[in-house]
N, C-alpha and C. Protein backbone atom coordinates (compact mmCIF):
# COMPACT_ATOMS: atom_id res chain seq x y z
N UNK A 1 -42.15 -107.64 -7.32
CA UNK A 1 -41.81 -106.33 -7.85
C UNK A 1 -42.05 -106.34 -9.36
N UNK A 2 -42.66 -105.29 -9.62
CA UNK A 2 -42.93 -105.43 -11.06
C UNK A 2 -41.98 -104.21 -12.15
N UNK A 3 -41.54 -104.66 -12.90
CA UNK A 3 -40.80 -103.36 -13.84
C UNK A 3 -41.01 -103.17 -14.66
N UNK A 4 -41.45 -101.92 -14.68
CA UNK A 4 -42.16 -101.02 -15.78
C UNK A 4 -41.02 -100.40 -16.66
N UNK A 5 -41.06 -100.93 -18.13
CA UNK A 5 -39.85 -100.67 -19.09
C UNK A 5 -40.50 -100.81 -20.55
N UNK A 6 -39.83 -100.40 -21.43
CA UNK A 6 -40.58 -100.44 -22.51
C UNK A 6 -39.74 -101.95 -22.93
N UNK A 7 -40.17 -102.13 -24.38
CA UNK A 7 -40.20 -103.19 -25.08
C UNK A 7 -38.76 -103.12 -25.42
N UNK A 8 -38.48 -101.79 -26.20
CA UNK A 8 -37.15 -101.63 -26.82
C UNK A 8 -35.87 -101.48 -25.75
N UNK A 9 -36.40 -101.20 -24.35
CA UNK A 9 -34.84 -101.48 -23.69
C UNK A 9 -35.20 -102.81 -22.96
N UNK A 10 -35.90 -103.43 -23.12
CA UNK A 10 -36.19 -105.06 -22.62
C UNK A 10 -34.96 -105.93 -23.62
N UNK A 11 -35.67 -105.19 -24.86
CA UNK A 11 -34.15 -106.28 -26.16
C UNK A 11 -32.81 -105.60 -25.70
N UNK A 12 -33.20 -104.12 -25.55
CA UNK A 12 -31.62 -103.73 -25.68
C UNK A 12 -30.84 -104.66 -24.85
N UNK A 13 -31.31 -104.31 -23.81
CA UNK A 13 -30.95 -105.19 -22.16
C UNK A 13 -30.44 -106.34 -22.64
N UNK A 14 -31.29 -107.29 -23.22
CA UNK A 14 -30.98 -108.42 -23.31
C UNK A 14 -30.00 -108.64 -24.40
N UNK A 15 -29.78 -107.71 -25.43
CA UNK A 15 -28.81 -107.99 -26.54
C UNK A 15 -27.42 -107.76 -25.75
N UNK A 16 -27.59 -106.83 -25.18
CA UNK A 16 -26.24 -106.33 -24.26
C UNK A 16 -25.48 -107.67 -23.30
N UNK A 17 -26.71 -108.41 -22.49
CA UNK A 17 -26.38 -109.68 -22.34
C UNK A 17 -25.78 -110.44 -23.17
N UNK A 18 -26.63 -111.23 -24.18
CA UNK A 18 -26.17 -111.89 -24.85
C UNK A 18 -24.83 -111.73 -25.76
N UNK A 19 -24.28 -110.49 -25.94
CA UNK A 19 -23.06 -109.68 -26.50
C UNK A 19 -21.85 -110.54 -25.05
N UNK A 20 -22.47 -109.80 -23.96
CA UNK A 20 -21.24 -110.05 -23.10
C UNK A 20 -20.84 -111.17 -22.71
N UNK A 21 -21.93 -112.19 -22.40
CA UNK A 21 -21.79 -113.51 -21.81
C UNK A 21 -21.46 -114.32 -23.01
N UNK A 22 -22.29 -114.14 -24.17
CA UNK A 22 -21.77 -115.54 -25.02
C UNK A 22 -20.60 -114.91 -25.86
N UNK A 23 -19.69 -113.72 -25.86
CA UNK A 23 -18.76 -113.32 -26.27
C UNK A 23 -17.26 -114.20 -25.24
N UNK A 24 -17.50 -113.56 -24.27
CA UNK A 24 -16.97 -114.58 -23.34
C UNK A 24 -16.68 -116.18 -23.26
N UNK A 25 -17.98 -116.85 -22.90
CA UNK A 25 -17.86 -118.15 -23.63
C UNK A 25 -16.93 -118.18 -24.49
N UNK A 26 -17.47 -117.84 -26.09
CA UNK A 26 -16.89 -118.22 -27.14
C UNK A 26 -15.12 -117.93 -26.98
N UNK A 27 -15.16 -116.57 -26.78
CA UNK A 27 -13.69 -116.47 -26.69
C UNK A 27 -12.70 -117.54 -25.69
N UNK A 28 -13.25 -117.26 -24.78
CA UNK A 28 -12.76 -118.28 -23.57
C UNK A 28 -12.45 -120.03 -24.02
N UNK A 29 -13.60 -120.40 -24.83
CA UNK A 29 -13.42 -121.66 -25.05
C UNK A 29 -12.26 -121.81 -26.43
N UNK A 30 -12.03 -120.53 -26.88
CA UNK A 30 -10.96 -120.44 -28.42
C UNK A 30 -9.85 -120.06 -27.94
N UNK A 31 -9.44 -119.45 -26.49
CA UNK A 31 -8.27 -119.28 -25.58
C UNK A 31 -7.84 -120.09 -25.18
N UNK A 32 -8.64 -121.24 -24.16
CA UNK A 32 -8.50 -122.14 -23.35
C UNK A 32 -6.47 -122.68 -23.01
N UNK A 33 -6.77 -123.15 -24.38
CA UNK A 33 -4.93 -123.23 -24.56
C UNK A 33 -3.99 -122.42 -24.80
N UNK A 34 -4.20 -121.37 -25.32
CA UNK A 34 -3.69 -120.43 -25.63
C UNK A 34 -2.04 -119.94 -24.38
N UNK A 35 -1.16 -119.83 -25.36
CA UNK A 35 0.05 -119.65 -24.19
C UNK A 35 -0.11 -118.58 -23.64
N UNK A 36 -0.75 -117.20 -24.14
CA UNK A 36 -1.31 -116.07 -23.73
C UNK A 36 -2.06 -115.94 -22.31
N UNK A 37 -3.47 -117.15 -22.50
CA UNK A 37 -4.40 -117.33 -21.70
C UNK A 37 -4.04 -117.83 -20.21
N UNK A 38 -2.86 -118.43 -20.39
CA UNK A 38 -2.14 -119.26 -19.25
C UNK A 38 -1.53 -118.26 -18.41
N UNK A 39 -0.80 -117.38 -19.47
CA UNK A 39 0.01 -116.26 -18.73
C UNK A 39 -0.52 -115.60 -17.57
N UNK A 40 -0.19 -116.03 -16.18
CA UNK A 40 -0.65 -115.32 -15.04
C UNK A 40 -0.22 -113.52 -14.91
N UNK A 41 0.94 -113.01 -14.88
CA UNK A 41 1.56 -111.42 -15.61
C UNK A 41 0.20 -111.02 -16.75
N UNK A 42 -0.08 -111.82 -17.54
CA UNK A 42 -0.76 -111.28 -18.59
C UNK A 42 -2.26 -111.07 -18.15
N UNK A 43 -2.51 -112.04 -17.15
CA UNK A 43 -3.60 -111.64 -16.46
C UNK A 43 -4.18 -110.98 -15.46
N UNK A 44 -3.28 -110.54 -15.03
CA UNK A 44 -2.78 -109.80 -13.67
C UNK A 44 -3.13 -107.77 -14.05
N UNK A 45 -2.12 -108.22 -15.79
CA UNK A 45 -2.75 -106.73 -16.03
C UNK A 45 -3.76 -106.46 -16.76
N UNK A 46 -3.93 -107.36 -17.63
CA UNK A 46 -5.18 -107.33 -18.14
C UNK A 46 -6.39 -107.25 -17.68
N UNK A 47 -6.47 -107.59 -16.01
CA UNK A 47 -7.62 -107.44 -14.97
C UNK A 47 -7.42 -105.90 -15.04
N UNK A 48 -6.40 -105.29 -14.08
CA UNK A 48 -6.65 -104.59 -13.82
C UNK A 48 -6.67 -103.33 -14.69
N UNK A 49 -6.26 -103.32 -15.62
CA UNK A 49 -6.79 -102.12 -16.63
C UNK A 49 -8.25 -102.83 -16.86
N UNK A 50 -8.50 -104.08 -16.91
CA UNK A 50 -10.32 -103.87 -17.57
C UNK A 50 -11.28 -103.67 -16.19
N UNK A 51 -10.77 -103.43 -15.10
CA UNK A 51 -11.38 -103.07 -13.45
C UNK A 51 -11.28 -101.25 -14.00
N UNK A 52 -10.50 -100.35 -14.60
CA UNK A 52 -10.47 -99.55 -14.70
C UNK A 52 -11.33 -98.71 -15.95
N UNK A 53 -11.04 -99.83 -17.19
CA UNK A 53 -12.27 -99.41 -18.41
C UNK A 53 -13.67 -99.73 -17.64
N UNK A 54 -14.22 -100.59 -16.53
CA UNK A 54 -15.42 -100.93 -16.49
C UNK A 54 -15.65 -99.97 -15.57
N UNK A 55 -14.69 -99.51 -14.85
CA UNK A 55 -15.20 -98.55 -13.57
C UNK A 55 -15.73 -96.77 -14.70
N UNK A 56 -14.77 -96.87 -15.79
CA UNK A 56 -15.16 -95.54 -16.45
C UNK A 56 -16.73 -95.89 -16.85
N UNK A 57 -16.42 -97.15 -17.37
CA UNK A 57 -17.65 -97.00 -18.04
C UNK A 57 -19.26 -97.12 -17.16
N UNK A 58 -19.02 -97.36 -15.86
CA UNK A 58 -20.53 -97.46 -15.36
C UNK A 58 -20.71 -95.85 -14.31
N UNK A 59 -19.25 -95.03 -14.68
CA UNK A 59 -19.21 -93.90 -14.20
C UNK A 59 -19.99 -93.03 -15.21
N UNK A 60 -20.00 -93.23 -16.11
CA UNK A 60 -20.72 -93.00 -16.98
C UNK A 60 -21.94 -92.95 -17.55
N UNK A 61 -22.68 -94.04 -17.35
CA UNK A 61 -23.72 -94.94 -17.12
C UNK A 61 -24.36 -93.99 -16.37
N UNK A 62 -23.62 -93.77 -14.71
CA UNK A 62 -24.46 -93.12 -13.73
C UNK A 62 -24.68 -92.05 -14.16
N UNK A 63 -23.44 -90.91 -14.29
CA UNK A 63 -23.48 -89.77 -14.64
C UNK A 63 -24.80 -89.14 -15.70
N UNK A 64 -24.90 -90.16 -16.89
CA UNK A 64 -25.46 -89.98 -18.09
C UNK A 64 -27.17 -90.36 -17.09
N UNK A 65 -26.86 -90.95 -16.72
CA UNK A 65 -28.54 -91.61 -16.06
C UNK A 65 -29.08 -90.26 -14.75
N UNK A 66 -27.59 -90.15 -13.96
CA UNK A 66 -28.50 -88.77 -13.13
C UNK A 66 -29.18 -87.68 -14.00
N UNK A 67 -28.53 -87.39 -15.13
CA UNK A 67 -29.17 -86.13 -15.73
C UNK A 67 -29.88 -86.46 -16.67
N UNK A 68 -30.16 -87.35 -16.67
CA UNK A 68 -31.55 -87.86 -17.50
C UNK A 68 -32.69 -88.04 -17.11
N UNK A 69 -32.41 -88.34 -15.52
CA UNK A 69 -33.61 -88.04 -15.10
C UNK A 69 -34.33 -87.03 -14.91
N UNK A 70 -33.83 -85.96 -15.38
CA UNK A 70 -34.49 -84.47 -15.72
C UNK A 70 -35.46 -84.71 -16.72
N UNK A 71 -35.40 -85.69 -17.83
CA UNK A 71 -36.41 -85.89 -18.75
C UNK A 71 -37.50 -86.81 -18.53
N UNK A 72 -37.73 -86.99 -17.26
CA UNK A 72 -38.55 -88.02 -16.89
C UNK A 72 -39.92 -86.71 -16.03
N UNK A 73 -41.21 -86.66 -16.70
CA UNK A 73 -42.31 -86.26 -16.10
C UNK A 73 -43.05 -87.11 -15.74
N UNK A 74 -43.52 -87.37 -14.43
CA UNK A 74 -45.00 -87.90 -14.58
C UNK A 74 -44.83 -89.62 -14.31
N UNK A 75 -45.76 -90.33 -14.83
CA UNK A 75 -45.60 -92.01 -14.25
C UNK A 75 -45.64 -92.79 -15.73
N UNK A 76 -44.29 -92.57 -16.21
CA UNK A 76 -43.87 -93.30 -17.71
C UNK A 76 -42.70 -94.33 -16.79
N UNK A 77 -42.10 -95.41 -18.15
CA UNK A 77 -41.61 -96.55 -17.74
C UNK A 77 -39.91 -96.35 -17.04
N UNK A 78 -39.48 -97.19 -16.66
CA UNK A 78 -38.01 -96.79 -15.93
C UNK A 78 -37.02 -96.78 -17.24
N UNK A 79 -35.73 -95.96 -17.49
CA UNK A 79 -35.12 -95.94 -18.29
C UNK A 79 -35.47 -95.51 -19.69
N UNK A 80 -36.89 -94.36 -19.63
CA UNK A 80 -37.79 -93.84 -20.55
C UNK A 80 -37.64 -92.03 -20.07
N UNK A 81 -37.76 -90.97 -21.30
CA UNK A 81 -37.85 -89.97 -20.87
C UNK A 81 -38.88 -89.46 -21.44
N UNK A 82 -39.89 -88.56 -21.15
CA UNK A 82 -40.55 -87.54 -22.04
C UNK A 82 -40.08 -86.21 -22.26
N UNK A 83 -39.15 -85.98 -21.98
CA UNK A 83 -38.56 -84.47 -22.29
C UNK A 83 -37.37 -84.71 -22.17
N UNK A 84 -37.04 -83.93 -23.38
CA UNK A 84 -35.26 -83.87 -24.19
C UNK A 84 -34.58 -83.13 -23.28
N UNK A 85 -33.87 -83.43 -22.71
CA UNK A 85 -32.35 -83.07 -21.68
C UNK A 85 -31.04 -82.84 -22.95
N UNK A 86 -31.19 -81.42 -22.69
CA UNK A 86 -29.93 -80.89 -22.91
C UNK A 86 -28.97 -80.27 -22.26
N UNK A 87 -29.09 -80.73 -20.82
CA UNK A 87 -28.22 -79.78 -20.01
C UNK A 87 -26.77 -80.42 -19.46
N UNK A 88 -25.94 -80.73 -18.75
CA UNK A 88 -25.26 -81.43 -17.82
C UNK A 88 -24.02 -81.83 -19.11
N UNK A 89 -24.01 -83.01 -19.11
CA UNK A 89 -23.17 -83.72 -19.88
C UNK A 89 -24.22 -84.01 -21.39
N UNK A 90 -25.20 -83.70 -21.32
CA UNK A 90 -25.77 -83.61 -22.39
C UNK A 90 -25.79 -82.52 -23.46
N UNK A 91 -25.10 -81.60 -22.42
CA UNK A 91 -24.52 -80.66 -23.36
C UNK A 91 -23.44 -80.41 -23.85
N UNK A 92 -22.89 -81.69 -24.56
CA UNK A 92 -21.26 -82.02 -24.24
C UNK A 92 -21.56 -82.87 -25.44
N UNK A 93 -22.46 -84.14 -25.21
CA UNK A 93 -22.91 -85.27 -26.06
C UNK A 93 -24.22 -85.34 -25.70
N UNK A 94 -24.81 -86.08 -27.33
CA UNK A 94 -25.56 -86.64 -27.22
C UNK A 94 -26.12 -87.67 -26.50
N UNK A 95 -25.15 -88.88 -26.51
CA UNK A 95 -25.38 -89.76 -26.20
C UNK A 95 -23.96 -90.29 -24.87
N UNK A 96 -24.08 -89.55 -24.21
CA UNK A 96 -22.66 -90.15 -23.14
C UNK A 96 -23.06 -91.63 -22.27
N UNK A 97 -24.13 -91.82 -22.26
CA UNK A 97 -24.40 -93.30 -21.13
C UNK A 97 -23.63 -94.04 -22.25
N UNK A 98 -24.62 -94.33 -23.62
CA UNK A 98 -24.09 -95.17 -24.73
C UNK A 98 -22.55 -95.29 -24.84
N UNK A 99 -21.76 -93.83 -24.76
CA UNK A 99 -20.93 -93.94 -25.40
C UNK A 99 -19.97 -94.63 -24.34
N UNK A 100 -19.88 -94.56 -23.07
CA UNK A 100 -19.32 -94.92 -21.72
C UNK A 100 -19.68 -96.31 -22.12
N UNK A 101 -20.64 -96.66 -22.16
CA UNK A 101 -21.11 -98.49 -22.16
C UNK A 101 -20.67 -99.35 -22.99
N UNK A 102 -19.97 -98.39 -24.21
CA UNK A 102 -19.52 -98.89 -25.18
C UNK A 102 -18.10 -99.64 -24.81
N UNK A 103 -17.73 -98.73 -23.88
CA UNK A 103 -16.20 -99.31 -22.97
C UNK A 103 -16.61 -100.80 -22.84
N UNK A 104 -17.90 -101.13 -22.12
CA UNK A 104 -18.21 -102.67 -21.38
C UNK A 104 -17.52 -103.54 -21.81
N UNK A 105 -17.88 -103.74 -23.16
CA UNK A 105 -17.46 -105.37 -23.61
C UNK A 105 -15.82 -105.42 -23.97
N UNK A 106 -14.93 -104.21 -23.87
CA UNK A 106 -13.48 -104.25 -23.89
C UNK A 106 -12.71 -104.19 -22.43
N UNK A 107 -13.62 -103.81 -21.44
CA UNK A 107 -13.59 -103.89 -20.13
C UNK A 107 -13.67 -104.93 -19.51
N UNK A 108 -14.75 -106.20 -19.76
CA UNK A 108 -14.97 -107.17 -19.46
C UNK A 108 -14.05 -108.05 -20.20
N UNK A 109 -13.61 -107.79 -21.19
CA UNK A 109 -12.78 -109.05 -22.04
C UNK A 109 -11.65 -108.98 -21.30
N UNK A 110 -11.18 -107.64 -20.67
CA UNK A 110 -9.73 -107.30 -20.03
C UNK A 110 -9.68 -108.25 -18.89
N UNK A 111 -10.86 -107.94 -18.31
CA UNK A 111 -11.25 -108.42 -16.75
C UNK A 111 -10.83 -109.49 -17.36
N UNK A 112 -11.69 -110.63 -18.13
CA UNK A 112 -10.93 -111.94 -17.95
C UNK A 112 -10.08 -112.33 -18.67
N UNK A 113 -9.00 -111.67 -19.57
CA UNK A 113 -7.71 -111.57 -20.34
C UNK A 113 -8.02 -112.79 -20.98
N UNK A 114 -9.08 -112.64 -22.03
CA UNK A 114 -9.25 -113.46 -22.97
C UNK A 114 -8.97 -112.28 -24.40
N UNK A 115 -7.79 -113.11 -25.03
CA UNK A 115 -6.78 -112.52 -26.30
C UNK A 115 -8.10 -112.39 -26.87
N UNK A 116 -8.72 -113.64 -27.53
CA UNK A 116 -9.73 -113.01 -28.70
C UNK A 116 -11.01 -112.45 -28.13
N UNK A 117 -11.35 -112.27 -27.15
CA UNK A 117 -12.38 -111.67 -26.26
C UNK A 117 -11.13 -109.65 -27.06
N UNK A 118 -10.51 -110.05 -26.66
CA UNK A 118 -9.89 -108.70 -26.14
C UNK A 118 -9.88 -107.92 -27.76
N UNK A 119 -9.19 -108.98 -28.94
CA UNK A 119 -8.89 -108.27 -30.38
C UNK A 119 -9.62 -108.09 -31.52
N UNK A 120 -10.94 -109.34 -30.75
CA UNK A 120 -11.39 -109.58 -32.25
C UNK A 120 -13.14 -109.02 -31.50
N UNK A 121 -13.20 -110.09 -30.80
CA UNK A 121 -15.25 -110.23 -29.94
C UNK A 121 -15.21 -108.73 -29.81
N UNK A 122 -14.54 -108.23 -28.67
CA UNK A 122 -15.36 -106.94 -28.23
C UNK A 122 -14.97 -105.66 -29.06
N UNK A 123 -13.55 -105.86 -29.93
CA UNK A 123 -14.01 -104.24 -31.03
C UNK A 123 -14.97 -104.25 -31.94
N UNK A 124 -15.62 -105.76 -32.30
CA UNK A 124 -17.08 -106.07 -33.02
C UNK A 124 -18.30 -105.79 -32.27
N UNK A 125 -18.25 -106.01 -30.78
CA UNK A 125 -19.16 -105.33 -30.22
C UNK A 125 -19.47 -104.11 -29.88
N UNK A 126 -18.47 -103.35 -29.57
CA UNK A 126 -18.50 -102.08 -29.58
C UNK A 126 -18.60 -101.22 -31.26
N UNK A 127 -18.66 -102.19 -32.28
CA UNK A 127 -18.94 -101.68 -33.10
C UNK A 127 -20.55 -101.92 -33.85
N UNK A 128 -20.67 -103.00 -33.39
CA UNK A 128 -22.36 -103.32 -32.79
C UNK A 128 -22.75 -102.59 -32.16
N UNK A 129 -22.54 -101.83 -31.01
CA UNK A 129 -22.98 -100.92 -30.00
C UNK A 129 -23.42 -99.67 -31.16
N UNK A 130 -22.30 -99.04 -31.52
CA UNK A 130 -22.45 -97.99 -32.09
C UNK A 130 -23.30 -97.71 -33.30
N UNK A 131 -23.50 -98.99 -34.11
CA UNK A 131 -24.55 -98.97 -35.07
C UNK A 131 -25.63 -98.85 -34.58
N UNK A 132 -26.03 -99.49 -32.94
CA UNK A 132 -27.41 -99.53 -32.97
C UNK A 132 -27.75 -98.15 -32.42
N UNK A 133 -26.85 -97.17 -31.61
CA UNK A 133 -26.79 -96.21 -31.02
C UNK A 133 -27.54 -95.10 -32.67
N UNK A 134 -26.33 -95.25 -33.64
CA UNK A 134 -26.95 -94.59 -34.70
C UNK A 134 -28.22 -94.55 -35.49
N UNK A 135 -28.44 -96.00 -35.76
CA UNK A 135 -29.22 -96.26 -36.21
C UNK A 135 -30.69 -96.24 -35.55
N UNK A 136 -30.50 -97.25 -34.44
CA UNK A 136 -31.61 -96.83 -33.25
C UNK A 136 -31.94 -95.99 -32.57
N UNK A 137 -31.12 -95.67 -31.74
CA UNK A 137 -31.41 -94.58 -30.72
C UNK A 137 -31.51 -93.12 -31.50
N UNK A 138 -30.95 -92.89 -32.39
CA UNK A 138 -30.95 -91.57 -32.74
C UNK A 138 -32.61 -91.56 -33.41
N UNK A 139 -32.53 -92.69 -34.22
CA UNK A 139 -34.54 -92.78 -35.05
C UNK A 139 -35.36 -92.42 -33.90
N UNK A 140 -35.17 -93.22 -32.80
CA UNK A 140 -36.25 -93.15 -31.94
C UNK A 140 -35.88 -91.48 -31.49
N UNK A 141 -34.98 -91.17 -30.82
CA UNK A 141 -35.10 -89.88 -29.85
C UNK A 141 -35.70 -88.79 -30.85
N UNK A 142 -35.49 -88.85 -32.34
CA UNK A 142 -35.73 -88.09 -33.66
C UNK A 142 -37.66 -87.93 -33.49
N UNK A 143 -37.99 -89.40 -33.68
CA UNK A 143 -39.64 -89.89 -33.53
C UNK A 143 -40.46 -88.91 -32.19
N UNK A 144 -39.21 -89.29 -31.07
CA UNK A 144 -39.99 -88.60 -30.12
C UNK A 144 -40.12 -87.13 -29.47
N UNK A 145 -38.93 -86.68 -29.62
CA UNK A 145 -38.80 -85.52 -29.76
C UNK A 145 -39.00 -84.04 -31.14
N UNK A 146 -39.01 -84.63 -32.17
CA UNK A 146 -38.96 -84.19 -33.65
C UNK A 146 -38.51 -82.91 -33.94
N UNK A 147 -38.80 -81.85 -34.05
CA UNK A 147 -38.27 -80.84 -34.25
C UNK A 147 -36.61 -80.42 -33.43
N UNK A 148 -37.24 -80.52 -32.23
CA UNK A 148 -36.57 -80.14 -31.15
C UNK A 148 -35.75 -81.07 -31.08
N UNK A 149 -35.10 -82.12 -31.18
CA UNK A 149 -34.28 -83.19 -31.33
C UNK A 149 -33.43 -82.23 -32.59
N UNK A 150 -33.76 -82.26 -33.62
CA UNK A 150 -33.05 -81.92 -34.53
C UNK A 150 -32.36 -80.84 -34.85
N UNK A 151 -32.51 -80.35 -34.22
CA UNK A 151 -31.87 -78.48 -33.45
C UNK A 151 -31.19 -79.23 -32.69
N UNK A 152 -31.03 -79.81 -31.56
CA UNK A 152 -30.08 -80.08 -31.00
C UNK A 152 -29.26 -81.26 -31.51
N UNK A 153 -29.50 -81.97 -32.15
CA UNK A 153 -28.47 -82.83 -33.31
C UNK A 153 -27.80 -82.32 -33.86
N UNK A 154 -28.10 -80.97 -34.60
CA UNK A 154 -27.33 -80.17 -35.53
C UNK A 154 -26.30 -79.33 -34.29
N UNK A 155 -25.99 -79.28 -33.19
CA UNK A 155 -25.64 -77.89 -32.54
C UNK A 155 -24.97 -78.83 -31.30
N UNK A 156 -25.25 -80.05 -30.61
CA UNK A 156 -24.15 -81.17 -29.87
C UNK A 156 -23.89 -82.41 -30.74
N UNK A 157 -22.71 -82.64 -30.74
CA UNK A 157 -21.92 -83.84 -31.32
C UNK A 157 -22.71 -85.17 -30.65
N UNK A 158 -22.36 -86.42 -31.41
CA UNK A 158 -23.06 -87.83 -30.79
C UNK A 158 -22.09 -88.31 -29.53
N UNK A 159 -21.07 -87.93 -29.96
CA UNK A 159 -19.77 -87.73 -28.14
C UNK A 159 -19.01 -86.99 -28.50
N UNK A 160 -18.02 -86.37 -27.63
CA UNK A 160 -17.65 -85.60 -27.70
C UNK A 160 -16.17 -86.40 -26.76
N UNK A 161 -14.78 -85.65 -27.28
CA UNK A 161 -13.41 -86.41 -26.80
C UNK A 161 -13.04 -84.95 -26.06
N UNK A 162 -13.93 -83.93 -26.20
CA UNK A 162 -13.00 -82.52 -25.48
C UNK A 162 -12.91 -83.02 -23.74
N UNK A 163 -11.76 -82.41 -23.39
CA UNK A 163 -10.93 -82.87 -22.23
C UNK A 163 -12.82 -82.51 -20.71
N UNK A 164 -13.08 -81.59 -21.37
CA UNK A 164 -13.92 -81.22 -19.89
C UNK A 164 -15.11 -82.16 -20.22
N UNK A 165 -15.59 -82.33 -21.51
CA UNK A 165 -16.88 -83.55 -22.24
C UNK A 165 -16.39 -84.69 -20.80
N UNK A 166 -14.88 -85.01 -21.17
CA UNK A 166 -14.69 -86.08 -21.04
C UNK A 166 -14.55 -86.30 -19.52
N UNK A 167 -13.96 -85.15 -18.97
CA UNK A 167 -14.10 -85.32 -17.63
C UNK A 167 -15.29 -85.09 -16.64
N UNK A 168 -16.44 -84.75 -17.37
CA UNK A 168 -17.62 -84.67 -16.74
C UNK A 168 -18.48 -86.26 -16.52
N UNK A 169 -17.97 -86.48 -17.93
CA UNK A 169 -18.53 -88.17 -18.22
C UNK A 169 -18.43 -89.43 -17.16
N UNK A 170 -17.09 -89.09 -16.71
CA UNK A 170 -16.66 -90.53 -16.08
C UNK A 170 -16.19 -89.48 -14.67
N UNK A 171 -16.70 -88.54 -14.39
CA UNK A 171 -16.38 -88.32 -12.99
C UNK A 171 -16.90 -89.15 -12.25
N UNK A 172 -15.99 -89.08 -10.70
CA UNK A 172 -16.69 -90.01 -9.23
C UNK A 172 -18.03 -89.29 -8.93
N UNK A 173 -19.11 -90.05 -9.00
CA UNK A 173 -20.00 -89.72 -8.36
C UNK A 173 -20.20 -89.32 -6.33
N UNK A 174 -19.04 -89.80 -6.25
CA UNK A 174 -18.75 -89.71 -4.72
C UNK A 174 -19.06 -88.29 -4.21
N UNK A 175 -19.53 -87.95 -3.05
CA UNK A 175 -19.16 -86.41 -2.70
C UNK A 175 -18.41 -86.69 -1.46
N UNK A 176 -17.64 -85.50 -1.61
CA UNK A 176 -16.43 -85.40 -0.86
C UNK A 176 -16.78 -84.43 0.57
């Protein structure tokens, strides 16, 4: 099987890796002893609220990814659009997959109730996230879209916290 992707979500991909797994590690091996780390209660809830940040956040993920595929014409790469989607939850935020994914690495630290995974690693990653979101993603969607990007930069927020933004974001994809 071959996958057709561009260059720039090949790194993203892989930075996102390397964020989660060797964040982990590191924390994990600076816990190890930790009277915290031992605490079974402490891990018990710390799973299950980060089973609940990770479930928002790949609810998100989906959500942000079904209506993106509205910007996809024609035979370009997977996780690539040629036309600017402003409709769905995109008309809410800019960027809702990003901003949902941003949950990950405080989700995953929960999952394995690692203290410095939880206080220090992942609010640095999620603050990593968000620089590259600004810095990157907004240059590029700017590059590729140009005019028309910038009309809608000026007129939807980069996320949005309003109660319906928010409940569109992380709804169940399930149908009932």
């Amino acid at each position: 099987m071959k996958l057709h992707t561009s260059v720039s979500v090949v790194i993203r991909l892989f930075l996102w890796f390397v964020m989660l797994i060797g964040g982990a590690v590191y924390s994990i091996s600076k816990d190890w002893h930790a009277p915290l780390f031992a605490n079974g209660l402490f891990h018990i809830v710390s799973a299950l609220v980060g089973i609940v940040v990770l479930t928002l956040a790949f609810r998100a993920a989906a959500n942000g990814g079904r209506e993106l595929t509205k910007g996809r014409v024609g035979d370009i790469p997977r996780m690539e659009t040629n036309r600017l989607v402003t409709t769905g939850i995109f008309s809410c935020m800019r960027h809702p997959m990003l901003f949902g994914l941003t949950l990950l690495p405080i989700g995953w630290a929960l999952l394995l109730g690692s203290p410095t995974f939880i206080t220090r690693i992942a609010p640095l990653e999620m603050l990593f996230i968000l620089i590259m979101v600004i810095v990157f993603e907004e240059m590029e969607v700017k590059g590729k879209f140009g005019d028309a990007y910038e009309t809608y930069r000026q007129n939807v927020p980069m996320v949005s916290f309003q109660k319906k933004c928010l409940k569109a974001l992380f709804k169940s994809g399930k149908k009932v």
